[in-house]
N, C-alpha and C. Protein backbone atom coordinates (compact mmCIF):
# COMPACT_ATOMS: atom_id res chain seq x y z
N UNK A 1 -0.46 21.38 14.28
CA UNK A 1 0.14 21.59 12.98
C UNK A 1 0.26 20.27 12.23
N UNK A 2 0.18 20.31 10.87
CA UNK A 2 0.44 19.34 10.00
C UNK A 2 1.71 19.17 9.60
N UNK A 3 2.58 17.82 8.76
CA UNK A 3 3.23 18.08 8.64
C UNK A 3 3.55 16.60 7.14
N UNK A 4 3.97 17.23 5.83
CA UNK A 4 3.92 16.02 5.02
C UNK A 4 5.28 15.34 4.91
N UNK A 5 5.12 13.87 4.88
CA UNK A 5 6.10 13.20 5.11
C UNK A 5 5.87 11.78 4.23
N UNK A 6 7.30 11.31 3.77
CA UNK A 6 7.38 10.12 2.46
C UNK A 6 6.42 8.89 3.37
N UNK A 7 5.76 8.45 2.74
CA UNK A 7 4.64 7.04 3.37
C UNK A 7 6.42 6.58 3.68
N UNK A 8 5.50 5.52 4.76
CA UNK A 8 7.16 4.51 5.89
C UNK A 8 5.88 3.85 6.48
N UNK A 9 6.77 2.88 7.26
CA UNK A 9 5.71 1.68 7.88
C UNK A 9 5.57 2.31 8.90
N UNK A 10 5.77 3.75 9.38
CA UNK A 10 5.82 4.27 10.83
C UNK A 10 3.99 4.27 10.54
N UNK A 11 3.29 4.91 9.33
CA UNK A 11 2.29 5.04 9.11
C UNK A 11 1.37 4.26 9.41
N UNK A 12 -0.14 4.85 9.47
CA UNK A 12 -1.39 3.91 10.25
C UNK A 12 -2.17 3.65 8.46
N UNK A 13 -1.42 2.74 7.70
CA UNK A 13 -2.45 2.52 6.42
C UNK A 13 -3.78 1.85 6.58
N UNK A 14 -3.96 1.04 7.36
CA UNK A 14 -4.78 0.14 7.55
C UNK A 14 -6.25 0.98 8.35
N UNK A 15 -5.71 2.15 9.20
CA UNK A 15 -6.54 3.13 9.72
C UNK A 15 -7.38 4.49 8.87
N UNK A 16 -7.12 4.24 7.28
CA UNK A 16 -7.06 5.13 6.42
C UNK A 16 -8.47 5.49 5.97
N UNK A 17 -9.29 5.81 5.95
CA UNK A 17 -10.54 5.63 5.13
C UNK A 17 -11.29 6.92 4.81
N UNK A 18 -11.27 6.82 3.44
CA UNK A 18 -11.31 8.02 2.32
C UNK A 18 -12.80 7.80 2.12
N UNK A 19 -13.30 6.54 2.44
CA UNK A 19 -14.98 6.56 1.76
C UNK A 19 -14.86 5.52 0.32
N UNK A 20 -13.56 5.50 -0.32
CA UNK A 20 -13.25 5.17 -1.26
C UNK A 20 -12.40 4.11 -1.77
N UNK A 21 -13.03 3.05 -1.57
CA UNK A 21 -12.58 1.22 -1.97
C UNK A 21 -11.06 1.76 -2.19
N UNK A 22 -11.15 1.80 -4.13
CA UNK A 22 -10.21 1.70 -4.54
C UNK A 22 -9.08 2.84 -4.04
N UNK A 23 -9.42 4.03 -3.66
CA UNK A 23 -7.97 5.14 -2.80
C UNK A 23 -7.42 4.26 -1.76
N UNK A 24 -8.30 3.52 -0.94
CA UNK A 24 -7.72 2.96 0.37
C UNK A 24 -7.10 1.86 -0.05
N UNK A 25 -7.28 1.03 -0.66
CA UNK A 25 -6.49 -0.05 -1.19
C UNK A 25 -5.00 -0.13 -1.61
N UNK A 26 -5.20 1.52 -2.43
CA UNK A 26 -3.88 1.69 -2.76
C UNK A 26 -3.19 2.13 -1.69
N UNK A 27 -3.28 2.65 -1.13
CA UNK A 27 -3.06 3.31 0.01
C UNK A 27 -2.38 2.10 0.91
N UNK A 28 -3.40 0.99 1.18
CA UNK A 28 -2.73 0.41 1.99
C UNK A 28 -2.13 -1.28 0.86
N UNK A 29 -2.33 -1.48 0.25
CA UNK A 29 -1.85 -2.44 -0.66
C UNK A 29 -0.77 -1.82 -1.55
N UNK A 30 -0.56 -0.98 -2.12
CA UNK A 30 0.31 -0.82 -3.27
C UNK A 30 1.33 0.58 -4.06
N UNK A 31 0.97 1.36 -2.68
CA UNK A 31 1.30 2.90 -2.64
C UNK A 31 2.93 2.51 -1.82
N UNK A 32 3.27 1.94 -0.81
CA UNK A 32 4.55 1.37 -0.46
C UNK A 32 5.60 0.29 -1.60
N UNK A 33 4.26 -0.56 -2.07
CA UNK A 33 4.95 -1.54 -3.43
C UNK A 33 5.54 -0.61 -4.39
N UNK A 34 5.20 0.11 -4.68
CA UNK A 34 5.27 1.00 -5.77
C UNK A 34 6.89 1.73 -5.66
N UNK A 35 6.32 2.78 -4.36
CA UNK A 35 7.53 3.33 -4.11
C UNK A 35 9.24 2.31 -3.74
N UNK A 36 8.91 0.93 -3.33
CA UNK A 36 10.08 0.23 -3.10
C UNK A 36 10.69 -0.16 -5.17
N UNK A 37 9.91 -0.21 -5.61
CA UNK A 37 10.10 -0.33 -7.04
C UNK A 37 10.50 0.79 -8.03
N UNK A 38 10.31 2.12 -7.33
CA UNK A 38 10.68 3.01 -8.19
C UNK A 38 9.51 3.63 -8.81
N UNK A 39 8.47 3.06 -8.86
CA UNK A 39 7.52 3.55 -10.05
C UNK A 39 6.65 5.10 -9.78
N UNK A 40 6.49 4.97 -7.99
CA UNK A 40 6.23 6.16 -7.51
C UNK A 40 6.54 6.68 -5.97
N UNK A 41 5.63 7.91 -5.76
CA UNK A 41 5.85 8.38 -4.17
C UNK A 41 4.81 8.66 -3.82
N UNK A 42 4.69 8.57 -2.36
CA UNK A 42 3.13 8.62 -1.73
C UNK A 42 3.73 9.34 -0.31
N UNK A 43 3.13 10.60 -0.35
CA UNK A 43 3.45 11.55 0.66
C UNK A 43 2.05 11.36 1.44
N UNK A 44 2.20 11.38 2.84
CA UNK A 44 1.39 11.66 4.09
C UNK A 44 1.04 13.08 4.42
N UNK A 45 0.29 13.10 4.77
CA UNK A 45 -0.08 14.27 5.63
C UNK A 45 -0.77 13.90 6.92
N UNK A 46 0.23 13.87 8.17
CA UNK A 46 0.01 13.61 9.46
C UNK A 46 0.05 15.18 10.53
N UNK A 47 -0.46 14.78 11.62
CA UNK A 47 -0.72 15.96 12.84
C UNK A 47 0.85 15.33 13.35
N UNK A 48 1.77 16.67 13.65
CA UNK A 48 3.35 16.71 13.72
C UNK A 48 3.19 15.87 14.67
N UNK A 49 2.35 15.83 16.04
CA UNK A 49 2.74 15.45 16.98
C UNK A 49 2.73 14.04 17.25
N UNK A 50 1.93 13.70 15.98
CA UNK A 50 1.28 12.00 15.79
C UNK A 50 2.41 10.92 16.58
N UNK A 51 2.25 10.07 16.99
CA UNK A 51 3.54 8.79 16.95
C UNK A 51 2.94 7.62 16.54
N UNK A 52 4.02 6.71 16.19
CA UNK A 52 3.81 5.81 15.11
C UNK A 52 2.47 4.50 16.29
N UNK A 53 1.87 3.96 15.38
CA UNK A 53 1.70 4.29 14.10
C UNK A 53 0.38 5.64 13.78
N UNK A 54 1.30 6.38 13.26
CA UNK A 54 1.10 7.66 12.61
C UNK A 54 -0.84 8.07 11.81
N UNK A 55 -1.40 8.13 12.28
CA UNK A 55 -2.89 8.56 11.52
C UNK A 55 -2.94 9.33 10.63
N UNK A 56 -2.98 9.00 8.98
CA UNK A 56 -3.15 9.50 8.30
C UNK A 56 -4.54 10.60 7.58
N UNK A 57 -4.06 11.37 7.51
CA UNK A 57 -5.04 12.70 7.31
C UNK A 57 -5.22 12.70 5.66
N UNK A 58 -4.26 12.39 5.07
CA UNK A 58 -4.44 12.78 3.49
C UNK A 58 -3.26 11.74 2.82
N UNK A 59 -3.59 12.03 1.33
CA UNK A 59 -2.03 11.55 1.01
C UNK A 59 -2.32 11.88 -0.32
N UNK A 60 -1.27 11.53 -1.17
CA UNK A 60 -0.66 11.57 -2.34
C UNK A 60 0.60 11.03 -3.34
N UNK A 61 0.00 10.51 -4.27
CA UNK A 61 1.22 10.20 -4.81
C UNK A 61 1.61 11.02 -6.14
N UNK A 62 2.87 10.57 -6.40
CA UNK A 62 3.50 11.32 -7.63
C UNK A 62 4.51 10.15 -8.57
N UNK A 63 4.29 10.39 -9.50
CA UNK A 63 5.34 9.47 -10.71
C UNK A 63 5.29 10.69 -11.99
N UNK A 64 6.74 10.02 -12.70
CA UNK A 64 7.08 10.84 -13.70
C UNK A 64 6.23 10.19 -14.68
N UNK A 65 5.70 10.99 -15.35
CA UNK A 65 4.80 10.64 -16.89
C UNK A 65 5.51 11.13 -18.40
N UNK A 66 5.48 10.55 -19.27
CA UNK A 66 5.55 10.93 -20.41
C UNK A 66 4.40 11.30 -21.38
N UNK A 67 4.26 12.36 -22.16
CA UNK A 67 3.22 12.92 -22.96
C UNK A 67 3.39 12.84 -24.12
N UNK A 68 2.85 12.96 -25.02
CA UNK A 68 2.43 13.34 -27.00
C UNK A 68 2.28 15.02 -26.64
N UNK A 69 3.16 16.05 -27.18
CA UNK A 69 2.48 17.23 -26.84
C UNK A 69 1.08 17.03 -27.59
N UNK A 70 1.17 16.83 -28.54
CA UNK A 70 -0.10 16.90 -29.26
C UNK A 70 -1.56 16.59 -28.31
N UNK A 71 -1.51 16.03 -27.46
CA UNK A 71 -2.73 15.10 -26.63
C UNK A 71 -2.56 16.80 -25.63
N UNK A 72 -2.00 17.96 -25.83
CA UNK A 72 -2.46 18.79 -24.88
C UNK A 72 -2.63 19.90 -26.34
N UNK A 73 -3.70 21.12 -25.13
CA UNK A 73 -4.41 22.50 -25.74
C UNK A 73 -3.21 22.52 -26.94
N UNK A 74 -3.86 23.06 -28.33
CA UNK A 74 -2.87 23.73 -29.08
C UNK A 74 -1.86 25.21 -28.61
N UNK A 75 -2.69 25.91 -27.76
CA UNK A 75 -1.75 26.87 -27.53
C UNK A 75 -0.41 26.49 -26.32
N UNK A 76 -0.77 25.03 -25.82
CA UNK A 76 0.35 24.22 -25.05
C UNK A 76 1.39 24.13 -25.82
N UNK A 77 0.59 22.83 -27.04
CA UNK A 77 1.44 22.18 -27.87
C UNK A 77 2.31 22.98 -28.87
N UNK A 78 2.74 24.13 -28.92
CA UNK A 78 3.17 24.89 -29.97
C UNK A 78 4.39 25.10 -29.33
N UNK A 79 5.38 25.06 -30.17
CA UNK A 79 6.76 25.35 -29.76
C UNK A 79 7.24 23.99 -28.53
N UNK A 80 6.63 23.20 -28.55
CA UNK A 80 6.95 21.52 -27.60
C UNK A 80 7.66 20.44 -28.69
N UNK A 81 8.66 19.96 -28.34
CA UNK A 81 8.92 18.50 -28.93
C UNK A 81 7.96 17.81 -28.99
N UNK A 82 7.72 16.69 -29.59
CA UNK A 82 6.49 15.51 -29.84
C UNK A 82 6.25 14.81 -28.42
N UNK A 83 7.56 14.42 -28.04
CA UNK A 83 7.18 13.86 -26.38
C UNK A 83 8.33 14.92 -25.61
N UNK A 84 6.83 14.95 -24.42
CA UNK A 84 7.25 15.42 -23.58
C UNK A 84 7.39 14.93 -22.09
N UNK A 85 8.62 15.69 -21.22
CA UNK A 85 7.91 14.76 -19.68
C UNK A 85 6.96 15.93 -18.60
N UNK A 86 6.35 15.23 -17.63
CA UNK A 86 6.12 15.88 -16.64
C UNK A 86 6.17 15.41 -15.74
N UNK A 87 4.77 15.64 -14.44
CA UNK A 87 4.96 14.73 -13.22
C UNK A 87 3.24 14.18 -13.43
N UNK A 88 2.75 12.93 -13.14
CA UNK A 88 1.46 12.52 -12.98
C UNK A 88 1.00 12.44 -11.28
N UNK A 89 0.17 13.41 -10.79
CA UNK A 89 -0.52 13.17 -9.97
C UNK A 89 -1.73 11.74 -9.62
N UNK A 90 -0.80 10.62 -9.15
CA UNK A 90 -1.52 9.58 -9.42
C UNK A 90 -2.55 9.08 -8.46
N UNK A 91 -2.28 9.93 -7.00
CA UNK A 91 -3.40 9.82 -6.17
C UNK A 91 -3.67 11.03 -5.31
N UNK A 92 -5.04 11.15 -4.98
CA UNK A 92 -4.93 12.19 -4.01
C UNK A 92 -6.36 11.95 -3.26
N UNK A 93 -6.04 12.02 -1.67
CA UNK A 93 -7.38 11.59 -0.99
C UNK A 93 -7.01 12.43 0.44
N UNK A 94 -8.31 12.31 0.78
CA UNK A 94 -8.13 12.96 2.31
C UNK A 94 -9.28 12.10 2.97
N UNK A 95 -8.84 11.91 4.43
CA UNK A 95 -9.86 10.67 5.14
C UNK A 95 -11.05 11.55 5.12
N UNK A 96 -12.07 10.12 5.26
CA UNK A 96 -13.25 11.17 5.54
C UNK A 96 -13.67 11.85 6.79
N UNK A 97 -13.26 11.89 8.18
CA UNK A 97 -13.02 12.20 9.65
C UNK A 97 -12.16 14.20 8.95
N UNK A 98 -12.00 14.20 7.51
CA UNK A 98 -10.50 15.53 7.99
C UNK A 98 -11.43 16.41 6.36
N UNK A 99 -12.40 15.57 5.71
CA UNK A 99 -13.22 16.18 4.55
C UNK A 99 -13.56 17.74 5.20
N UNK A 100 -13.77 18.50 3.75
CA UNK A 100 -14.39 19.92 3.78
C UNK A 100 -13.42 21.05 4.91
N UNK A 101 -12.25 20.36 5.23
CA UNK A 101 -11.65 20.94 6.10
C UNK A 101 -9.83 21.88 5.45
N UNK A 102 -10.22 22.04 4.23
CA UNK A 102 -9.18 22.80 3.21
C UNK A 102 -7.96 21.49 3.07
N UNK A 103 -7.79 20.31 3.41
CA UNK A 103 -6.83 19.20 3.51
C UNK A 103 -6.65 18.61 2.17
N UNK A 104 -7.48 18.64 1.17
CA UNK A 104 -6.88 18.63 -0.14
C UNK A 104 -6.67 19.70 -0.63
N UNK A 105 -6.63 20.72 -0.58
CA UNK A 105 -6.29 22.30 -0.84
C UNK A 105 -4.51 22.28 -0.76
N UNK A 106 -4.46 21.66 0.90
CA UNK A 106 -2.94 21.81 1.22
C UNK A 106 -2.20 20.81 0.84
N UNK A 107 -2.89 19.74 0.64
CA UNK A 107 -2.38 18.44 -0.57
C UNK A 107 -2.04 18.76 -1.85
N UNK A 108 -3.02 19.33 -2.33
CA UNK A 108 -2.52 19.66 -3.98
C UNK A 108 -1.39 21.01 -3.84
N UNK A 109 -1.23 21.86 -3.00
CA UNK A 109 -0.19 22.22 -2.93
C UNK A 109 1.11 22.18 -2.28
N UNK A 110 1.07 21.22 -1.91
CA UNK A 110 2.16 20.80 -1.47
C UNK A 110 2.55 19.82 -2.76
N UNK A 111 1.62 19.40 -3.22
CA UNK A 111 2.16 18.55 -4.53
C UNK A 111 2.67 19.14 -5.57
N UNK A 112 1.72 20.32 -6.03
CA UNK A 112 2.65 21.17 -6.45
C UNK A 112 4.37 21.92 -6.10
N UNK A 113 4.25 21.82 -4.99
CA UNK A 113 5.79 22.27 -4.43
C UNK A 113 6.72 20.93 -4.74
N UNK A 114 6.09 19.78 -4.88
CA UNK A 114 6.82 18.56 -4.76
C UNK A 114 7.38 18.58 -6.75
N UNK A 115 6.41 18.99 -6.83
CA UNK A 115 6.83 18.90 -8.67
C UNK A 115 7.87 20.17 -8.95
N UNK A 116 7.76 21.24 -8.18
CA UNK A 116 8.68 22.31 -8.44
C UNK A 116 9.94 21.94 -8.47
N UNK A 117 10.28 21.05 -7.39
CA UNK A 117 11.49 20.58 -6.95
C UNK A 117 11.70 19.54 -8.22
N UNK A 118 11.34 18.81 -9.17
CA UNK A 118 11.46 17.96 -9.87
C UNK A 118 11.79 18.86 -10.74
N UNK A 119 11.19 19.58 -11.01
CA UNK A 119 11.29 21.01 -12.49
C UNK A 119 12.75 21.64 -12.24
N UNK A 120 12.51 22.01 -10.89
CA UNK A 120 13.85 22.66 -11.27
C UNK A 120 15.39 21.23 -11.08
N UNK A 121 15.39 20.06 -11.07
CA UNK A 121 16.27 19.22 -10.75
C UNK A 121 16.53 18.68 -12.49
N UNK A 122 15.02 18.66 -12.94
CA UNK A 122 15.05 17.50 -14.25
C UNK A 122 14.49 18.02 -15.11
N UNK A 123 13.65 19.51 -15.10
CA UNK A 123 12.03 19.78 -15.76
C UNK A 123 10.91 19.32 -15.63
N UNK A 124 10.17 19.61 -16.97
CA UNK A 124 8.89 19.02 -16.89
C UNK A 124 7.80 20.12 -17.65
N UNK A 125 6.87 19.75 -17.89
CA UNK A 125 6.15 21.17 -18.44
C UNK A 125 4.66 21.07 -17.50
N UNK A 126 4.70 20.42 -16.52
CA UNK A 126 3.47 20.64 -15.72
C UNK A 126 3.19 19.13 -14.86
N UNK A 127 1.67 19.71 -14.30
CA UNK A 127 1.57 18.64 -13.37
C UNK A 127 0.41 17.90 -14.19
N UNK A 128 -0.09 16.87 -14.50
CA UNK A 128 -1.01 15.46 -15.16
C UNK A 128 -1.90 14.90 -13.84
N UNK A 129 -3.42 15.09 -14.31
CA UNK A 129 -4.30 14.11 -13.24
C UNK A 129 -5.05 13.71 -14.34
N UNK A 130 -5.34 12.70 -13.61
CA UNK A 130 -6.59 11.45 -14.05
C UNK A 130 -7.91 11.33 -13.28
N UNK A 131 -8.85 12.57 -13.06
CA UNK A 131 -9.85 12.55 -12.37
C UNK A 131 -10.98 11.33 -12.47
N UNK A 132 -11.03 10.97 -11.28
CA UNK A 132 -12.19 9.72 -11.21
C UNK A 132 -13.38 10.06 -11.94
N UNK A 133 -13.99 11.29 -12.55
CA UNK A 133 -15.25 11.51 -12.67
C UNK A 133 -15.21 12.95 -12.92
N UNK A 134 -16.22 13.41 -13.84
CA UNK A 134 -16.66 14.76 -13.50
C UNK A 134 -16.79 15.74 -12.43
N UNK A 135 -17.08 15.20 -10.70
CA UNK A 135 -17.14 16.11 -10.18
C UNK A 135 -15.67 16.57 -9.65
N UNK A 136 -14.92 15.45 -9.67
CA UNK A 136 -12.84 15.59 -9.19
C UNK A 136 -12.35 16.63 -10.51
N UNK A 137 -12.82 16.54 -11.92
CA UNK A 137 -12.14 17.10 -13.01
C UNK A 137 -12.92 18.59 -12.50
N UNK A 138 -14.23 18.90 -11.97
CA UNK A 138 -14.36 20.61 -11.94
C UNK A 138 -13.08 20.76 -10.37
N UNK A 139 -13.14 20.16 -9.11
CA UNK A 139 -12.46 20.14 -8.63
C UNK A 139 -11.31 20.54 -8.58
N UNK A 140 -10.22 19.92 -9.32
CA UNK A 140 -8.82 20.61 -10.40
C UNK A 140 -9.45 22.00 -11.14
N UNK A 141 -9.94 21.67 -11.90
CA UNK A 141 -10.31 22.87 -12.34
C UNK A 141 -10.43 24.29 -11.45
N UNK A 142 -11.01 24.40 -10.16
CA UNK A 142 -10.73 25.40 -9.70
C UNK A 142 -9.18 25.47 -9.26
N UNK A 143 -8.32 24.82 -9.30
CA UNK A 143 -7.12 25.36 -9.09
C UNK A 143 -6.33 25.80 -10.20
N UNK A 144 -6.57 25.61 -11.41
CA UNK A 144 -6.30 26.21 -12.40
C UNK A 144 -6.29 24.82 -13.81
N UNK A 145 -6.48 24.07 -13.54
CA UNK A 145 -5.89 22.68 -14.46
C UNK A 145 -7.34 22.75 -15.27
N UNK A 146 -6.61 22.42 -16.65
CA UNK A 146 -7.43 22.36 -17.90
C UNK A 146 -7.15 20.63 -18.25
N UNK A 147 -8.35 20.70 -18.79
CA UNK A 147 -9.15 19.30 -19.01
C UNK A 147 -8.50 19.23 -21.07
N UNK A 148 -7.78 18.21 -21.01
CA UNK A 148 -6.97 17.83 -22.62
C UNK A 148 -8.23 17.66 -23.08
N UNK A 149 -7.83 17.97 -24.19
CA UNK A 149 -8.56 17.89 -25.61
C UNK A 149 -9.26 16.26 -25.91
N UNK A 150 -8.29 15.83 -25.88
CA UNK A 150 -8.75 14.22 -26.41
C UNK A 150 -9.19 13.52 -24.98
N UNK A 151 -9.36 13.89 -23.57
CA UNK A 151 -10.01 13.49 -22.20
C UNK A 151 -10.75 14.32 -21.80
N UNK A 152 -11.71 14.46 -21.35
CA UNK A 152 -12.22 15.83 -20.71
C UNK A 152 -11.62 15.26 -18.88
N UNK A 153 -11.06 14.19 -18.68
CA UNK A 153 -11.08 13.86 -17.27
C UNK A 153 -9.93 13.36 -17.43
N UNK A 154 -8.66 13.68 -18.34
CA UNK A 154 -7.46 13.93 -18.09
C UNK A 154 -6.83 15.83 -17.96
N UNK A 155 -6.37 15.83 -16.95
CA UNK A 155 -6.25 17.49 -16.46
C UNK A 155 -4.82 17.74 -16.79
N UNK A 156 -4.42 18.95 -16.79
CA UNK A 156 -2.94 19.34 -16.73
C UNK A 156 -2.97 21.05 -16.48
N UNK A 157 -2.13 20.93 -15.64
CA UNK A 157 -1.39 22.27 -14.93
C UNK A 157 0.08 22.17 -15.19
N UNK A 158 0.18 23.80 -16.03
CA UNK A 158 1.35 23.82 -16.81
C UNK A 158 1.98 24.56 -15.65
N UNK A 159 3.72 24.38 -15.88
CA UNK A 159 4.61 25.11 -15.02
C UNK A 159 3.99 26.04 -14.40
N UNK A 160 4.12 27.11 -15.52
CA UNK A 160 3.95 28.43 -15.12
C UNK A 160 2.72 28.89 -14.10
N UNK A 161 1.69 27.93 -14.26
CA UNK A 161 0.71 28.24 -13.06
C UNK A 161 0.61 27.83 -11.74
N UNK A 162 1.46 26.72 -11.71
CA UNK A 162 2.11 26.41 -10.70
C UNK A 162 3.20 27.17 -10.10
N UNK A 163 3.66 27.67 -10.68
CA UNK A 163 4.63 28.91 -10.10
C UNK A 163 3.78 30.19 -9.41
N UNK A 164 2.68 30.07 -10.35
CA UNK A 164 1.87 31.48 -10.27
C UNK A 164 1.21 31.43 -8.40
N UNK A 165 0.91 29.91 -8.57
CA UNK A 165 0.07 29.33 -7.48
C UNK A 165 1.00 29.37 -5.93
N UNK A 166 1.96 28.88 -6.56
CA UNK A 166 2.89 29.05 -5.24
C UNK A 166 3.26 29.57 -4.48
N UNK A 167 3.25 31.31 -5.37
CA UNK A 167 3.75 32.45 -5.53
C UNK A 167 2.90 32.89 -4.48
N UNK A 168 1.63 32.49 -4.63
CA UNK A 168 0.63 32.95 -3.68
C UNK A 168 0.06 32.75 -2.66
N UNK A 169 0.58 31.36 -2.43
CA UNK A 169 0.57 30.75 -1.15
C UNK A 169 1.82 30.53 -0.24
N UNK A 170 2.91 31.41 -0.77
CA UNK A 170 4.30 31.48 0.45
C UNK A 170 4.16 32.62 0.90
């Protein structure tokens, strides 16, 4: 069994490898900096039985973002204040040893569950990614996230489909 848990030095960062320079870097350079500063959170996804230091399978981070409704779909932006908040999905990777194996599937929803808990504490009107590229933005896209108007490779998943999503995976 898996099990996700806040990045800690119990973790194997240095053992991490996504395939991907810049994910692993953060990962092991600046995904802990971050969180001691406030700016964000970087959740693990380890095998329960792991012991330290802990082999990381996936991860993710999360920070609060601020928006222009306007910079989302008009049928978003209607009835929104000018700024709005949400949550920014600022990383998301899975090693390459754990690829094609549904492990960002259970990442992005669990991230989603992580933003629920923010919504219902503070709000928010959805979840915000910054896809590396065209093939990460169709990626999101099959989970329901629409590509803004003024980015085609800035995404957003509004509340409500995240609820929808959840709904269907408890």
């Amino acid at each position: 069994m898996h099990r996700l848990e806040l990045l800690t030095k119990a973790h194997d960062r240095d053992g991490f490898d996504r395939g991907s320079e810049p994910l692993n870097l953060f990962l092991r350079q600046t995904a802990r900096q971050h969180a001691e500063r406030g700016i964000s959170r970087t959740f693990v996804l380890v095998n329960e039985t792991a012991v330290p230091p802990k082999p990381i399978l996936g991860f993710f981070s999360l920070n609060i973002c601020q928006v222009k409704s306007e910079s989302l779909t008009p049928s978003e932006a209607k009835r929104l204040p000018r700024d709005v908040s949400g949550v920014r999905l600022g990383r998301l990777a899975v090693a390459k040893a754990c690829q094609r194996q549904s492990i960002g599937k259970l990442l992005l929803v669990a991230a989603m569950g992580k933003f629920m808990g923010i919504f219902n504490a503070a709000g928010g009107i959805g979840l915000f990614v910054d896809a590396k590229d065209q093939p990460a933005a169709r990626y999101y896209e099959q989970f329901g996230f629409v590509s803004l108007p003024s980015n085609d490779l800035e995404l957003f998943l509004p509340v409500k489909t995240i609820q929808e999503a959840l709904t269907q995976h408890a």
